[in-house]
N, C-alpha and C. Protein backbone atom coordinates (compact mmCIF):
# COMPACT_ATOMS: atom_id res chain seq x y z
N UNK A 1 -8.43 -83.66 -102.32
CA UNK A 1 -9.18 -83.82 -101.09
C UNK A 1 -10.61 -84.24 -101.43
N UNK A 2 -10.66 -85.45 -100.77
CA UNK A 2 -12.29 -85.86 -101.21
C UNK A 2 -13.58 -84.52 -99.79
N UNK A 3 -14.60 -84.86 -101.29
CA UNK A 3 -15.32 -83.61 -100.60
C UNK A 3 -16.20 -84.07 -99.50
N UNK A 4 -16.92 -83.03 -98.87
CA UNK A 4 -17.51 -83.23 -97.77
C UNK A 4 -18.56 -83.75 -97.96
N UNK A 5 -19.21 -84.94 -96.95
CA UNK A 5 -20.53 -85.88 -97.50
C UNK A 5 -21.57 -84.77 -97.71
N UNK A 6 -21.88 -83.58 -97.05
CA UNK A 6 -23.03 -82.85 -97.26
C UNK A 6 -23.34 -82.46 -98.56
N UNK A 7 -21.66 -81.96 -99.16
CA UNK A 7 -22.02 -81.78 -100.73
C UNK A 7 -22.40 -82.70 -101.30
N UNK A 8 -22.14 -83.94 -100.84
CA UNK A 8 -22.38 -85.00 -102.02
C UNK A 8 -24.01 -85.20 -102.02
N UNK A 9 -24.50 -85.00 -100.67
CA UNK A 9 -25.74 -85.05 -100.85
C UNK A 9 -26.53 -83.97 -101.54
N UNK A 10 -25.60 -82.65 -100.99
CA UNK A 10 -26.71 -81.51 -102.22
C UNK A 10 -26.47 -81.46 -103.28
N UNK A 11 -25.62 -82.51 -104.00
CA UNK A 11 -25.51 -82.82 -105.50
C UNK A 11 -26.25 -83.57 -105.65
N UNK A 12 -26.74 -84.90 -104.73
CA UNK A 12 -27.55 -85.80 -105.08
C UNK A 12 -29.01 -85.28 -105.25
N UNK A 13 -29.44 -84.81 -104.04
CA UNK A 13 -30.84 -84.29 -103.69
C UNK A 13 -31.20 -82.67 -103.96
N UNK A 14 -29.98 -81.61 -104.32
CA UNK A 14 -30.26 -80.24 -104.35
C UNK A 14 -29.49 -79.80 -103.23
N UNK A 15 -29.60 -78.72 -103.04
CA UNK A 15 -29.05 -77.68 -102.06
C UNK A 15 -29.33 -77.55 -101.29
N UNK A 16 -28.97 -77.94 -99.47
CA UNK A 16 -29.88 -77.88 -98.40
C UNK A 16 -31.33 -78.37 -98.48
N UNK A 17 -30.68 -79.85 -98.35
CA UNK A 17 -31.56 -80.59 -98.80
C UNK A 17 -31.97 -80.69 -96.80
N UNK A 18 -33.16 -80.79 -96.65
CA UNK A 18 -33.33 -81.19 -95.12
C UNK A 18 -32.86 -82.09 -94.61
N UNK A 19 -32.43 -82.60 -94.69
CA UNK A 19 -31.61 -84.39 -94.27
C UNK A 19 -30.64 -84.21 -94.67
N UNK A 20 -29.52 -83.42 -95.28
CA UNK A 20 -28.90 -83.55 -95.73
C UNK A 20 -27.27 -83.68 -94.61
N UNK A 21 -27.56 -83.70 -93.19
CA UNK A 21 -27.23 -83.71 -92.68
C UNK A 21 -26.56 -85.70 -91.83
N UNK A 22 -28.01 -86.43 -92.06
CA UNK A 22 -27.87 -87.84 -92.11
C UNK A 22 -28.09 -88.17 -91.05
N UNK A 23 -28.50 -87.39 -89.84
CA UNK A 23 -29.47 -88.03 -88.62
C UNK A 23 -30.43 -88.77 -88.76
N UNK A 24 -30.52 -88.29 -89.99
CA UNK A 24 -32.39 -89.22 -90.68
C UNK A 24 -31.69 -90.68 -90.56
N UNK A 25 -30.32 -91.47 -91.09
CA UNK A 25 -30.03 -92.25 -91.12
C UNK A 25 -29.30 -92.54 -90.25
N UNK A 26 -28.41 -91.87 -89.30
CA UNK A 26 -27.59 -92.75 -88.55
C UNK A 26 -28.09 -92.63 -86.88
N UNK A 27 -28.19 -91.45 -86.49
CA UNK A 27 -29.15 -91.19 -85.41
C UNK A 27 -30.25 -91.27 -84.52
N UNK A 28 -30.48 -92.87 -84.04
CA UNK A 28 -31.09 -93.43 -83.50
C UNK A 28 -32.08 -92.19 -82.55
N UNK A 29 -31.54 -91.44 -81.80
CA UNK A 29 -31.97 -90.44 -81.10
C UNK A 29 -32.37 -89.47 -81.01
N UNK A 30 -32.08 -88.95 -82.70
CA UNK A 30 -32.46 -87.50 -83.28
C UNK A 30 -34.10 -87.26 -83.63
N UNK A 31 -34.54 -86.15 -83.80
CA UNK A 31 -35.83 -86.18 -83.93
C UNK A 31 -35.92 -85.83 -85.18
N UNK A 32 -34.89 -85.68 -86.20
CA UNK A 32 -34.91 -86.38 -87.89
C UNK A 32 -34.88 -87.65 -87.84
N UNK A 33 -34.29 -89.08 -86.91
CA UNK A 33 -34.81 -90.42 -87.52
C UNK A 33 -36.06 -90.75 -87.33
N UNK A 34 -36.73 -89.98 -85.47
CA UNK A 34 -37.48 -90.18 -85.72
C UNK A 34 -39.14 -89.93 -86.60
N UNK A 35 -38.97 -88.79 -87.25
CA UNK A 35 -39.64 -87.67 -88.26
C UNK A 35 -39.70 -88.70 -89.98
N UNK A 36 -39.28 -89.66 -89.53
CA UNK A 36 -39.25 -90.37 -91.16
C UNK A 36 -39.17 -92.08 -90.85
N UNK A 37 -40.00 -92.39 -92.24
CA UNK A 37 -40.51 -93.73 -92.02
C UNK A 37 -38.62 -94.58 -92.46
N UNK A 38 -38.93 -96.14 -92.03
CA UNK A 38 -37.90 -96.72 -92.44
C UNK A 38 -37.57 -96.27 -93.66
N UNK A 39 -38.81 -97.08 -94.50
CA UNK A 39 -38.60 -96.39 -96.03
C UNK A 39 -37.91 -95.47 -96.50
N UNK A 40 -38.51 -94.24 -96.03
CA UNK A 40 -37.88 -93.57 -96.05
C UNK A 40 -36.29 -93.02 -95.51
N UNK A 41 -35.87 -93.86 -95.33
CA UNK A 41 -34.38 -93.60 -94.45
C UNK A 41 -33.77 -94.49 -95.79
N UNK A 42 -34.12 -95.76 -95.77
CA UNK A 42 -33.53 -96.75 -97.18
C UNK A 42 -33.86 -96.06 -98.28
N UNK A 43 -34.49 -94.90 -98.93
CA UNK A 43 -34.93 -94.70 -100.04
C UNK A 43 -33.86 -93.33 -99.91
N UNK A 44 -33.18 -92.81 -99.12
CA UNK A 44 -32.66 -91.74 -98.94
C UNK A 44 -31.14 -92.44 -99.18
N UNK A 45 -30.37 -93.55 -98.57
CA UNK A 45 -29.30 -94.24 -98.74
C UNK A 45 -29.06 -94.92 -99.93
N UNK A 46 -30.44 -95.53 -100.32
CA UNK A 46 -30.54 -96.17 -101.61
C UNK A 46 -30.10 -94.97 -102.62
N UNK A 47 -30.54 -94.20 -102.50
CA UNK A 47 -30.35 -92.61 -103.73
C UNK A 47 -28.93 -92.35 -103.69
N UNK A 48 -28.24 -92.16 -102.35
CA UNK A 48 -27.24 -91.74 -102.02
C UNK A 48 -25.83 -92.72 -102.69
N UNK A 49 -26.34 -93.97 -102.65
CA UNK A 49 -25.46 -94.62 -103.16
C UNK A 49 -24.94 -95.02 -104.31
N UNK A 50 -26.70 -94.73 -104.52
CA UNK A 50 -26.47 -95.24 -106.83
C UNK A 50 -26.21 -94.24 -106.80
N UNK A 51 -25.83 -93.42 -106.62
CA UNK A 51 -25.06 -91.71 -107.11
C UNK A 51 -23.18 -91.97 -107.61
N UNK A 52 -23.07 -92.76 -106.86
CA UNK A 52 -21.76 -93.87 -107.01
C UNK A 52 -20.58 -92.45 -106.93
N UNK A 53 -21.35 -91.49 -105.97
CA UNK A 53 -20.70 -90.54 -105.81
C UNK A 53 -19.69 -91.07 -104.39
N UNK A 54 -19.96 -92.04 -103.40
CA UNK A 54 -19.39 -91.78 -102.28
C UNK A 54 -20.11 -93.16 -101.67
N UNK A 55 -19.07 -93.93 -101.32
CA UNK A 55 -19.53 -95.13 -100.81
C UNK A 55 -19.63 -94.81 -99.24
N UNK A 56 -20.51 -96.41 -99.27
CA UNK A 56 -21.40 -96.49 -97.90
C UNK A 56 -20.04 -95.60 -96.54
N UNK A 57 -19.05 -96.69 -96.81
CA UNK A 57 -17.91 -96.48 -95.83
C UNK A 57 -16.90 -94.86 -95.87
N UNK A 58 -17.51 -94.60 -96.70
CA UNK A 58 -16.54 -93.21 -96.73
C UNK A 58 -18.14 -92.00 -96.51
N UNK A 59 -19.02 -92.29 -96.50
CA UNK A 59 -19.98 -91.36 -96.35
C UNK A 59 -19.90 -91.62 -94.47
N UNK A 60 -19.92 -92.83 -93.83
CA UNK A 60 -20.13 -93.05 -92.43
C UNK A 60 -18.72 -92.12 -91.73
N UNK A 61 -17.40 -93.06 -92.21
CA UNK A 61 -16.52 -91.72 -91.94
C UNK A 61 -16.37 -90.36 -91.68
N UNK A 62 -17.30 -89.45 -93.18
CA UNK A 62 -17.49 -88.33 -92.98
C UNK A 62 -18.39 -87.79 -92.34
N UNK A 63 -19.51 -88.74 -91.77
CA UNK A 63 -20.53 -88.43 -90.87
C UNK A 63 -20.04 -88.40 -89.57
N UNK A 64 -18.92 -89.44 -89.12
CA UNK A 64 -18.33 -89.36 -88.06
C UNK A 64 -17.90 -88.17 -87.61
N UNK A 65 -17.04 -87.98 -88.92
CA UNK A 65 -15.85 -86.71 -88.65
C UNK A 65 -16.58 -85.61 -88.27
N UNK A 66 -17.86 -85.28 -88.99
CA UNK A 66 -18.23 -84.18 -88.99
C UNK A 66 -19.21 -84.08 -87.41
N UNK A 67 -19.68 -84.88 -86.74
CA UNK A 67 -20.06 -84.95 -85.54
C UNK A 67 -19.11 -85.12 -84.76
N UNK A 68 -18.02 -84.91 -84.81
CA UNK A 68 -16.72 -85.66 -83.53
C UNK A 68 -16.04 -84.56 -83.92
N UNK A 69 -15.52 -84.02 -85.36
CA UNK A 69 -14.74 -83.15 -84.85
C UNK A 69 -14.82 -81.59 -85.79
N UNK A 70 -16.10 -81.45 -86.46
CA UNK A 70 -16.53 -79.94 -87.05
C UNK A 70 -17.36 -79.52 -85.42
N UNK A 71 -18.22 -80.60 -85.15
CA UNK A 71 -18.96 -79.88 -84.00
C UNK A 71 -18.94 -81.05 -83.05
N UNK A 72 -17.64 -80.41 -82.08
CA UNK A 72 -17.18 -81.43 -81.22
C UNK A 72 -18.26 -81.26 -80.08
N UNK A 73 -19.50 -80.80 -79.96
CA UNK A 73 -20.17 -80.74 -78.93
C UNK A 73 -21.93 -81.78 -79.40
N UNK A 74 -21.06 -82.38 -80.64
CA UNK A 74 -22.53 -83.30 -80.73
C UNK A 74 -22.08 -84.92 -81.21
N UNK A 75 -21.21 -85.27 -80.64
CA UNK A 75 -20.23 -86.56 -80.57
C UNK A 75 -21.47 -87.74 -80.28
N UNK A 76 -22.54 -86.98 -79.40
CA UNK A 76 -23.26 -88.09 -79.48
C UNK A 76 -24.13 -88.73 -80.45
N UNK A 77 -24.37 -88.06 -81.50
CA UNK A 77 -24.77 -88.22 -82.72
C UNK A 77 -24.32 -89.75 -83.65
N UNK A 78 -23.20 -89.86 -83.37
CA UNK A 78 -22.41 -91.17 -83.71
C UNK A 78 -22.78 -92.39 -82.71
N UNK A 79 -23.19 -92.20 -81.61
CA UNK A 79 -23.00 -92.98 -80.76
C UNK A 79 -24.30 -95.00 -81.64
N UNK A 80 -24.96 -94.18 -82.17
CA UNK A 80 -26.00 -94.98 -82.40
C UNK A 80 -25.90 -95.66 -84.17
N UNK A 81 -24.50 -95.63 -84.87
CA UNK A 81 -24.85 -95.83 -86.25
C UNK A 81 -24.59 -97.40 -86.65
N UNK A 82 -24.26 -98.10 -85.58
CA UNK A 82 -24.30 -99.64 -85.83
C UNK A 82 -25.56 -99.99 -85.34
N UNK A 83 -26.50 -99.50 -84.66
CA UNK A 83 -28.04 -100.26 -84.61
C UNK A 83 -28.56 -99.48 -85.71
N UNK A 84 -28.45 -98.34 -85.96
CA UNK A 84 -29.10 -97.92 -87.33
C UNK A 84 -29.07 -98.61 -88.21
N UNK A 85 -27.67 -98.86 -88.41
CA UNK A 85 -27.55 -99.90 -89.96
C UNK A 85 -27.90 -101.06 -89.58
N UNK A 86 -28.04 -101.89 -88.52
CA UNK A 86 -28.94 -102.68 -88.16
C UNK A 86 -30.26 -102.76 -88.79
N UNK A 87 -31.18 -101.69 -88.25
CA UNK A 87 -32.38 -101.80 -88.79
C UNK A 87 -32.91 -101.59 -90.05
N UNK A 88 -31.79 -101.07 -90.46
CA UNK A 88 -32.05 -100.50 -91.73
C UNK A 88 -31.84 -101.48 -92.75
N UNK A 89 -30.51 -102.08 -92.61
CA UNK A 89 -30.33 -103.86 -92.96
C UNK A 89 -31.69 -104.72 -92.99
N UNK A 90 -31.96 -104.65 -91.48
CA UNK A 90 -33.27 -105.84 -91.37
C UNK A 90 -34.75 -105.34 -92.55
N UNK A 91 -34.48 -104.54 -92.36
CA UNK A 91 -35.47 -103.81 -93.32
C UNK A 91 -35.54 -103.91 -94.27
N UNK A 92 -34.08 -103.89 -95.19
CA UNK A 92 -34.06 -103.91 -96.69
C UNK A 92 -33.87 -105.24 -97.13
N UNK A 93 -33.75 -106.48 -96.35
CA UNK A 93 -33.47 -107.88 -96.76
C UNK A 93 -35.22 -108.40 -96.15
């Protein structure tokens, strides 16, 4: 069973890491994306990825899952992760 994205991040960044949650990145609406610069959102994905622990597409998955169906009362959390990666795109090119 592949593990849950949170661990992968408190392997990447430590243990309850504050973000470790990923509103910082996918959550257009949360007051973690807005609490942090672009930069900072790409410098958090950028880390996450050279970890070559858990690709882009299987980390979004488990971000899904875990807003839709660990805590089926915050579904809206997902609603916003294709303009995220939008900007976050425009940003890093």
């Amino acid at each position: 069973m592949d593990k849950h994205y949170q661990e992968i991040v408190d392997e990447v960044f430590g243990s309850y890491y504050p973000h470790r949650t990923l509103r910082t990145l996918f959550d257009l609406h949360s007051s973690e994306w807005n609490e942090t610069t672009v930069e900072e959102k790409l410098g958090i994905l950028k880390r996450i990825l050279s970890s070559n622990k858990i690709s882009l597409s299987k980390l979004i998955v488990g971000y899904k899952h875990f807003y839709t169906k660990e805590l089926s009362n915050k579904g809206h959390a997902v609603d916003s992760i294709q303009d995220a990666l939008v900007i976050l795109l425009q940003n890093a090119i």
